[in-house]
PDB file of N, CA and C in Angstrom:
ATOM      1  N   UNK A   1      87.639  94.713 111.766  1.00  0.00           N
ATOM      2  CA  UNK A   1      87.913  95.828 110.878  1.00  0.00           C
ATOM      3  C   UNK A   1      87.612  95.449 109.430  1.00  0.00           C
ATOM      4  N   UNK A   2      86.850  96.227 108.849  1.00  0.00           N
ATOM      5  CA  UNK A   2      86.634  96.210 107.263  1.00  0.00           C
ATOM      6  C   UNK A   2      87.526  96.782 106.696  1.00  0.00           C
ATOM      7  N   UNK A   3      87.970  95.455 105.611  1.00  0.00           N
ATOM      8  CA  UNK A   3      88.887  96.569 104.353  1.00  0.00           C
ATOM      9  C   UNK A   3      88.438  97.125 103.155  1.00  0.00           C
ATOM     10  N   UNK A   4      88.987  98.107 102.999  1.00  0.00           N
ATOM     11  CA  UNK A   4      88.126  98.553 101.818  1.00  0.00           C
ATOM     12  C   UNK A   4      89.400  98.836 100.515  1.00  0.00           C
ATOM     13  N   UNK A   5      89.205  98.365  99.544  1.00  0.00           N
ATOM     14  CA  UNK A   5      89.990  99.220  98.034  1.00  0.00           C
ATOM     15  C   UNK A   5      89.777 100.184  97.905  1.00  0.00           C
ATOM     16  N   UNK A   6      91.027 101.251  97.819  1.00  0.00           N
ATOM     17  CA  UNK A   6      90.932 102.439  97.898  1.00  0.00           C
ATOM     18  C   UNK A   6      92.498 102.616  96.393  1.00  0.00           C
ATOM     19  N   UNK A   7      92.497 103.793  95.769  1.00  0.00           N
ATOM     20  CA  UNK A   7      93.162 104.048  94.813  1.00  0.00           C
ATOM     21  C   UNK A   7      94.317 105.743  95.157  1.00  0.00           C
ATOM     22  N   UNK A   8      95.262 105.238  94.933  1.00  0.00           N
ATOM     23  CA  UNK A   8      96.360 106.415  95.561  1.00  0.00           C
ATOM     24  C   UNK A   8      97.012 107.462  94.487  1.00  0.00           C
ATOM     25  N   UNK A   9      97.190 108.294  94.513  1.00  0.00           N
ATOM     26  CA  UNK A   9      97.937 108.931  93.497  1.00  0.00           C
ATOM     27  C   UNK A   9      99.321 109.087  93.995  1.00  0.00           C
ATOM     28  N   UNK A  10     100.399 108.763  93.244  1.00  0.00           N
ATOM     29  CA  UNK A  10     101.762 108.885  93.248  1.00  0.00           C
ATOM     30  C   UNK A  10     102.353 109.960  93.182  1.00  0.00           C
ATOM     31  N   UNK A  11     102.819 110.719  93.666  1.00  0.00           N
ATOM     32  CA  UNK A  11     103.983 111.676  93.194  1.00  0.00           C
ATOM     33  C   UNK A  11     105.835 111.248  93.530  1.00  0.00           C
ATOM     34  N   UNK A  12     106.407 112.311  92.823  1.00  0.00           N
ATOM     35  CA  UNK A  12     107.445 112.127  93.035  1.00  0.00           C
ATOM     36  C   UNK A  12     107.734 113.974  93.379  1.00  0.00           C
ATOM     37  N   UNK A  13     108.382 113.919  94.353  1.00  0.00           N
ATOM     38  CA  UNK A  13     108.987 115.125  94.684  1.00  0.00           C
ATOM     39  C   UNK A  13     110.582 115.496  94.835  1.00  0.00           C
ATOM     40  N   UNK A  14     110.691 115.935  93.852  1.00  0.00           N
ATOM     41  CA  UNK A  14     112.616 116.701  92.715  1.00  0.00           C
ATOM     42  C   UNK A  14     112.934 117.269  93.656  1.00  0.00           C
ATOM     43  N   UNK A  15     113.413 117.472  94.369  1.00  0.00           N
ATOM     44  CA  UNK A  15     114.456 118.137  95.582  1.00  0.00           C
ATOM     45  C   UNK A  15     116.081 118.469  94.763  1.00  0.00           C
ATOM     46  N   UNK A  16     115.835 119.784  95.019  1.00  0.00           N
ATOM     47  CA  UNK A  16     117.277 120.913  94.744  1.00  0.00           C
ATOM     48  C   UNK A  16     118.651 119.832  94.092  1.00  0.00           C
ATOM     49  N   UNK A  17     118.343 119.053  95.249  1.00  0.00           N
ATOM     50  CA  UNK A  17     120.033 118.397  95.518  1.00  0.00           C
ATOM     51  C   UNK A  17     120.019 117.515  94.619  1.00  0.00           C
ATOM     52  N   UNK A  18     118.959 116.696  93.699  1.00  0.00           N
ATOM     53  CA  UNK A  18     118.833 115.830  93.051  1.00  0.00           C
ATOM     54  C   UNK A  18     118.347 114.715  93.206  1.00  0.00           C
ATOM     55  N   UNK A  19     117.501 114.910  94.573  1.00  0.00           N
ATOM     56  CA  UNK A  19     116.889 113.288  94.962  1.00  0.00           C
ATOM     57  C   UNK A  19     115.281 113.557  94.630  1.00  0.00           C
ATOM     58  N   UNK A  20     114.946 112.420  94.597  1.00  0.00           N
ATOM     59  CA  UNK A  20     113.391 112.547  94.366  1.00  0.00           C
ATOM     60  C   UNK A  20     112.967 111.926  95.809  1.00  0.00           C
ATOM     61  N   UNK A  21     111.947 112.224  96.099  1.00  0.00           N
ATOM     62  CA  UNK A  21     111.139 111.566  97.006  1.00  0.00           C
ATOM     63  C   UNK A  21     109.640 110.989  96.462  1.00  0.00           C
ATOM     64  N   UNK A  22     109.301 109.896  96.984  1.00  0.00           N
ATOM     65  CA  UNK A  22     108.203 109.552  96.301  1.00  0.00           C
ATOM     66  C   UNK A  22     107.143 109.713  97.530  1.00  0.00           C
ATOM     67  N   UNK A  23     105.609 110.099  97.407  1.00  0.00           N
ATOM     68  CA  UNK A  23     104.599 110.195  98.548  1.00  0.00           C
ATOM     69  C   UNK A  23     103.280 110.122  97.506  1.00  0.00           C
ATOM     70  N   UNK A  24     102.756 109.324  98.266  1.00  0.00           N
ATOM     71  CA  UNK A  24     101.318 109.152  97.970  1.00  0.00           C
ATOM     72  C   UNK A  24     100.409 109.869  98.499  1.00  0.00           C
ATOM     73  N   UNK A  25      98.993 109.937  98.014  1.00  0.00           N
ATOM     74  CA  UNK A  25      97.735 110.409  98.622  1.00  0.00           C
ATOM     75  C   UNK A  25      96.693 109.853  98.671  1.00  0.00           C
ATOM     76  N   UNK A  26      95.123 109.722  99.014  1.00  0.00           N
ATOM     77  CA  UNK A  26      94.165 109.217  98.492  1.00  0.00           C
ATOM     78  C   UNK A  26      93.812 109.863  96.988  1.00  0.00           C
ATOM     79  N   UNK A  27      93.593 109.171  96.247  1.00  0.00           N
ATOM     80  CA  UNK A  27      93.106 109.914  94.499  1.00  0.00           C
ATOM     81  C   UNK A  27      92.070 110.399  94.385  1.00  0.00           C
ATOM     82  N   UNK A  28      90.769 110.413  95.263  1.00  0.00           N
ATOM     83  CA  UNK A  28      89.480 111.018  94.992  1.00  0.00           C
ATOM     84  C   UNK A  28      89.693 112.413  96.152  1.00  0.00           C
ATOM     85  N   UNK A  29      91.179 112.496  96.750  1.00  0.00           N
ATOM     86  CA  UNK A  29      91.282 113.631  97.668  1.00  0.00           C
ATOM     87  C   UNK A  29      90.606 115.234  96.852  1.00  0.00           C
ATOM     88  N   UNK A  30      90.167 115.945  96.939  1.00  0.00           N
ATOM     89  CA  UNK A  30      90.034 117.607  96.241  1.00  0.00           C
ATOM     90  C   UNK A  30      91.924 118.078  96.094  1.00  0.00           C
ATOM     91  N   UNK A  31      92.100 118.246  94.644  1.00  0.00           N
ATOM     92  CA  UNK A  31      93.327 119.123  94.795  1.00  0.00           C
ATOM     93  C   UNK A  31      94.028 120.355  95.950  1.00  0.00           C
ATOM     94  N   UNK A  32      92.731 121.341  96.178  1.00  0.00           N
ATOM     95  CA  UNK A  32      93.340 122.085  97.310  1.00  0.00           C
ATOM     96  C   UNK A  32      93.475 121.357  98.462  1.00  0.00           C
ATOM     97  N   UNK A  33      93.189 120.286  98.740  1.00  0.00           N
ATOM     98  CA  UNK A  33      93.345 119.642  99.900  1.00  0.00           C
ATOM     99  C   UNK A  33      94.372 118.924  99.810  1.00  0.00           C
ATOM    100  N   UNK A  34      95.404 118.417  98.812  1.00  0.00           N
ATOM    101  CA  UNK A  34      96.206 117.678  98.356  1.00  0.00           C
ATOM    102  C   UNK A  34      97.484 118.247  98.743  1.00  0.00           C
ATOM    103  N   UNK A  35      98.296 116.960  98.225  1.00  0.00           N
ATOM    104  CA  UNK A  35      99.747 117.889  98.382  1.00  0.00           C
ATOM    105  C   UNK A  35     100.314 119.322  97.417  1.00  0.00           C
ATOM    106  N   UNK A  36      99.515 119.073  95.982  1.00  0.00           N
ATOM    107  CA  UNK A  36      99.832 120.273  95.397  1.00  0.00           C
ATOM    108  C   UNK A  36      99.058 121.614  95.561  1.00  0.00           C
ATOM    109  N   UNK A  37      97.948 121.250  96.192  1.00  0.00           N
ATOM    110  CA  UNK A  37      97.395 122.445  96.850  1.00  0.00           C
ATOM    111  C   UNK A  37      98.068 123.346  97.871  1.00  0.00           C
ATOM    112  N   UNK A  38      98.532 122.475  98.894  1.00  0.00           N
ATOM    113  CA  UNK A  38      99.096 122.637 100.071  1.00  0.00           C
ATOM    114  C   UNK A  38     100.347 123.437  99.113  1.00  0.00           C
ATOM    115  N   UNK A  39     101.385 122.699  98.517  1.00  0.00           N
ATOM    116  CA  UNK A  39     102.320 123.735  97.563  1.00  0.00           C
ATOM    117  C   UNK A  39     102.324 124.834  97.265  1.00  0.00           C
ATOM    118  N   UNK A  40     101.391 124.574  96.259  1.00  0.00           N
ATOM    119  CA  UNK A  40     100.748 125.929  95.595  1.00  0.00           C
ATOM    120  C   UNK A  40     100.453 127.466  96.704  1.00  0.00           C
ATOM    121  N   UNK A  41     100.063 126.899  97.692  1.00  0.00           N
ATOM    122  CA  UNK A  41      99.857 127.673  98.880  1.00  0.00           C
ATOM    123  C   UNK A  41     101.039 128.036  99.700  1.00  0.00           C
ATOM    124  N   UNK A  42     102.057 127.408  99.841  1.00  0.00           N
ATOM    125  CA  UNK A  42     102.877 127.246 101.390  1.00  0.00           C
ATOM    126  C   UNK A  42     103.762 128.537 101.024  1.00  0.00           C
ATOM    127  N   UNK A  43     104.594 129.042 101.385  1.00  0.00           N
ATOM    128  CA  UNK A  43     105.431 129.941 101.246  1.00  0.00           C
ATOM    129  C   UNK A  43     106.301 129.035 101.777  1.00  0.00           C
ATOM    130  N   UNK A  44     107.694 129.928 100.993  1.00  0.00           N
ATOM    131  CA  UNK A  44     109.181 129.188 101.173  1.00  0.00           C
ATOM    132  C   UNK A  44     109.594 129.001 102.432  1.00  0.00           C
ATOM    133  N   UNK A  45     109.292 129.226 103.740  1.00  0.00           N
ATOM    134  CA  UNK A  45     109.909 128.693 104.674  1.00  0.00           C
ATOM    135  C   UNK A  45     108.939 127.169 105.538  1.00  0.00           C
ATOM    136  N   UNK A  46     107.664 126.929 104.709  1.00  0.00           N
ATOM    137  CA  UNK A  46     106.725 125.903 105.116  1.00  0.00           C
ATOM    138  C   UNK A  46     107.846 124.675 105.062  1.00  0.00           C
ATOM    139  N   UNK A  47     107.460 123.804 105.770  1.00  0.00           N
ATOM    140  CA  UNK A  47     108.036 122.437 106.266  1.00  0.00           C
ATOM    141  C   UNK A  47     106.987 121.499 105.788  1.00  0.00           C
ATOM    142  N   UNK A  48     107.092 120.301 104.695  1.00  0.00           N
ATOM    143  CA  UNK A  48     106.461 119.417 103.901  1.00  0.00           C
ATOM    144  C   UNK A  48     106.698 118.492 105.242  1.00  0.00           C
ATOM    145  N   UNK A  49     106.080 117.705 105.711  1.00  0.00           N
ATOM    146  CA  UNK A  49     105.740 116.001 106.601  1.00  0.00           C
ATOM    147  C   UNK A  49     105.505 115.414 105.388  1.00  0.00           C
ATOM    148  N   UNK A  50     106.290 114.352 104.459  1.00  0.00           N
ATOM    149  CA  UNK A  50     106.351 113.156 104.105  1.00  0.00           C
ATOM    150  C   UNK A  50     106.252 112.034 104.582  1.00  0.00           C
ATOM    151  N   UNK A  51     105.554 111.175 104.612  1.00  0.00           N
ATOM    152  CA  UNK A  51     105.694 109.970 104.731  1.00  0.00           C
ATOM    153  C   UNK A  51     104.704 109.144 105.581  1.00  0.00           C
ATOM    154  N   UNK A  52     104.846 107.976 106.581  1.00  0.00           N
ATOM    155  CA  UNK A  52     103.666 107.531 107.458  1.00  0.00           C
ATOM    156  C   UNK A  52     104.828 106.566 107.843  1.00  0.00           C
ATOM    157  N   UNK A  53     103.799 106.148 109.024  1.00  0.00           N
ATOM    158  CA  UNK A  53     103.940 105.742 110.215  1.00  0.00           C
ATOM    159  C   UNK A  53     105.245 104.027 110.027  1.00  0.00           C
ATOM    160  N   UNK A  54     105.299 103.451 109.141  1.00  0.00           N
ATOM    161  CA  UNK A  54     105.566 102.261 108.335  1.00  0.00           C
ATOM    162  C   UNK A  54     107.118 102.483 107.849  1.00  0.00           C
ATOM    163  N   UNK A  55     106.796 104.010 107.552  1.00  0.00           N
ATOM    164  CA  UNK A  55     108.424 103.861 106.312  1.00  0.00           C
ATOM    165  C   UNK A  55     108.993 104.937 106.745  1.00  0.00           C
ATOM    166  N   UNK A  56     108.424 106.113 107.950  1.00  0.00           N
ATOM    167  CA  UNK A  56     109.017 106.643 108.297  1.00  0.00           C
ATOM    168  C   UNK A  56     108.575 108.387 107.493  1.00  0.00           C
ATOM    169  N   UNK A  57     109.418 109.401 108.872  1.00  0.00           N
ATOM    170  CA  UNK A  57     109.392 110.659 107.719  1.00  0.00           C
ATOM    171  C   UNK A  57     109.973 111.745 107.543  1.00  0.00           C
ATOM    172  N   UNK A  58     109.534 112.447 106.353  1.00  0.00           N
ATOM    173  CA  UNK A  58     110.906 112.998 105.883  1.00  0.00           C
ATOM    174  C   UNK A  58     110.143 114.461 105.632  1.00  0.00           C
ATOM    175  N   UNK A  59     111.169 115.417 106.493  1.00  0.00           N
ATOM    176  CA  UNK A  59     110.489 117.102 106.616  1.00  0.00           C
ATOM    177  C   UNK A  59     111.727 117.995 105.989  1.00  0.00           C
ATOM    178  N   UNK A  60     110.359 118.487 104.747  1.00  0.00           N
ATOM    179  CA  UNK A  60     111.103 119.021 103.748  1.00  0.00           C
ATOM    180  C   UNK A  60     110.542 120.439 103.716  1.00  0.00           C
ATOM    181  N   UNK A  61     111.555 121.123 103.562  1.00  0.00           N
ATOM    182  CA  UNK A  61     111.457 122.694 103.539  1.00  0.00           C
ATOM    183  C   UNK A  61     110.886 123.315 101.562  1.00  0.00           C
ATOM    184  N   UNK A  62     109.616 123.729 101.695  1.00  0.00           N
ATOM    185  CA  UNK A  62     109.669 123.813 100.099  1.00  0.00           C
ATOM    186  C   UNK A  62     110.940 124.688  99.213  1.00  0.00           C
ATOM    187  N   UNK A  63     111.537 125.453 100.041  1.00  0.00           N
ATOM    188  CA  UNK A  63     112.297 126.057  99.701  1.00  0.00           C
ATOM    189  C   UNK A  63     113.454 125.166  99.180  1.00  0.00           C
ATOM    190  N   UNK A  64     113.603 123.357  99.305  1.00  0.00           N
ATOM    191  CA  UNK A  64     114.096 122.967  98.857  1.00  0.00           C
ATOM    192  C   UNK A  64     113.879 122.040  97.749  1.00  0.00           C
ATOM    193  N   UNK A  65     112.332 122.646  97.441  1.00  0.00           N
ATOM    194  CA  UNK A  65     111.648 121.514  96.118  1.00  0.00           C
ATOM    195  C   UNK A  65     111.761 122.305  95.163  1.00  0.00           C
ATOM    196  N   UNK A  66     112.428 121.732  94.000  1.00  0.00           N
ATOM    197  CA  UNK A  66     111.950 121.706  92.762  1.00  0.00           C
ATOM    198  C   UNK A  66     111.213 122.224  92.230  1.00  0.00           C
ATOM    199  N   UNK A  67     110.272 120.975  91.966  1.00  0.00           N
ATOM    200  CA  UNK A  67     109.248 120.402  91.020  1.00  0.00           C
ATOM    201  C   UNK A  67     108.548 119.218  91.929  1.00  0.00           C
ATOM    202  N   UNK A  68     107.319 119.116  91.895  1.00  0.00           N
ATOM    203  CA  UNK A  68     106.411 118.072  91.732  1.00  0.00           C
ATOM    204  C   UNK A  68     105.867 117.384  90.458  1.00  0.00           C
ATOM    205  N   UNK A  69     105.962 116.027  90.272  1.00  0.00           N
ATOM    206  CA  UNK A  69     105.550 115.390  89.390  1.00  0.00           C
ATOM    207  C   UNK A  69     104.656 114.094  89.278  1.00  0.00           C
ATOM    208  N   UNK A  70     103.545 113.632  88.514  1.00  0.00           N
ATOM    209  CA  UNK A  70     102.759 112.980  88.836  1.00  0.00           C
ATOM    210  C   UNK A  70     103.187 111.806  88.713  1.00  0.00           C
ATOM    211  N   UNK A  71     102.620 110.733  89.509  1.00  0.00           N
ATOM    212  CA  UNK A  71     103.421 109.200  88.946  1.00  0.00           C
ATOM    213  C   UNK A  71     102.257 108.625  88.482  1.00  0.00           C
ATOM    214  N   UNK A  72     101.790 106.939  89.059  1.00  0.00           N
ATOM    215  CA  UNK A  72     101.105 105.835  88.838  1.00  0.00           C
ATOM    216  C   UNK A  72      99.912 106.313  89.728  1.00  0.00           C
ATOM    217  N   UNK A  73      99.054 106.049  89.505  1.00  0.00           N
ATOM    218  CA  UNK A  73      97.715 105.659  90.336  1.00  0.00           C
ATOM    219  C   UNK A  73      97.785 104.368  90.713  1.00  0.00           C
ATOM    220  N   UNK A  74      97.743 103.948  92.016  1.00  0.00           N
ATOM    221  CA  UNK A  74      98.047 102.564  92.652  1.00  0.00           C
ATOM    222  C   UNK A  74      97.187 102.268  93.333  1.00  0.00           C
ATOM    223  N   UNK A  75      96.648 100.737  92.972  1.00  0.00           N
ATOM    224  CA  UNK A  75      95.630 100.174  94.385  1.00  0.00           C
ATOM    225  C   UNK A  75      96.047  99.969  95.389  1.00  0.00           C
ATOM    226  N   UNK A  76      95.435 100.191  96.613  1.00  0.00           N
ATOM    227  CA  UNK A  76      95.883  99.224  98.395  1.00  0.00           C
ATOM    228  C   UNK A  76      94.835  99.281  98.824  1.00  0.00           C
ATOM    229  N   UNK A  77      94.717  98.758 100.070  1.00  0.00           N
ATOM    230  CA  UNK A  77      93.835  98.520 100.804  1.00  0.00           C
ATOM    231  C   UNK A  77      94.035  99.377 102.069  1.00  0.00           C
ATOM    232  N   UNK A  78      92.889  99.736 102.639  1.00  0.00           N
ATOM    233  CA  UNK A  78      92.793 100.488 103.891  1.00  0.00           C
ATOM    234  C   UNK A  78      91.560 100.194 104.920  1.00  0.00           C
ATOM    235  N   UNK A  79      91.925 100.018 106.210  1.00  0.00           N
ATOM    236  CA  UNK A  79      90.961  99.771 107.325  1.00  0.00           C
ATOM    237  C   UNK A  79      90.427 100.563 107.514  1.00  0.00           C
ATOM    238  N   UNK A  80      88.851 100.203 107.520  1.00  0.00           N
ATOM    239  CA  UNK A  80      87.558 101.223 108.199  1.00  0.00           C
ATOM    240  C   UNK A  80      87.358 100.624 109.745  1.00  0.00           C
TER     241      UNK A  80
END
């Protein structure tokens, strides 16, 4: 398997109750394809899938977000 450097964009997602959640993406993803696309789009009873396979995940009703906010752009690595 080849690894390749790849660059992530951070968010943090403000939930009602006062917690944030943090979720990443790929950074060269297209916005409508992104998580704030997907937002921007979902209507209040859509169900958010957070997370991956590693840390686990967390299904969030937008009706209970906030706000989205941008974080760090972060390097990792990913298998081709």
């Amino acid at each position: 398997m080849k690894k390749e450097q790849k660059y992530y964009q951070i968010y943090h997602i403000h939930l009602l109750n006062g917690e944030v959640i943090e979720a990443s993406e790929a950074y060269d993803l297209p916005a409508e394809k992104g998580l704030v696309g997907k937002f921007e789009k979902a209507d209040d009873n859509e169900i958010f899938e957070i997370g991956d396979s590693v840390s686990g995940f967390a299904y969030i009703p937008k009706r209970s977000i906030l706000f989205l906010s941008t974080g760090d752009v972060r390097e990792g690595w990913c298998c081709q």
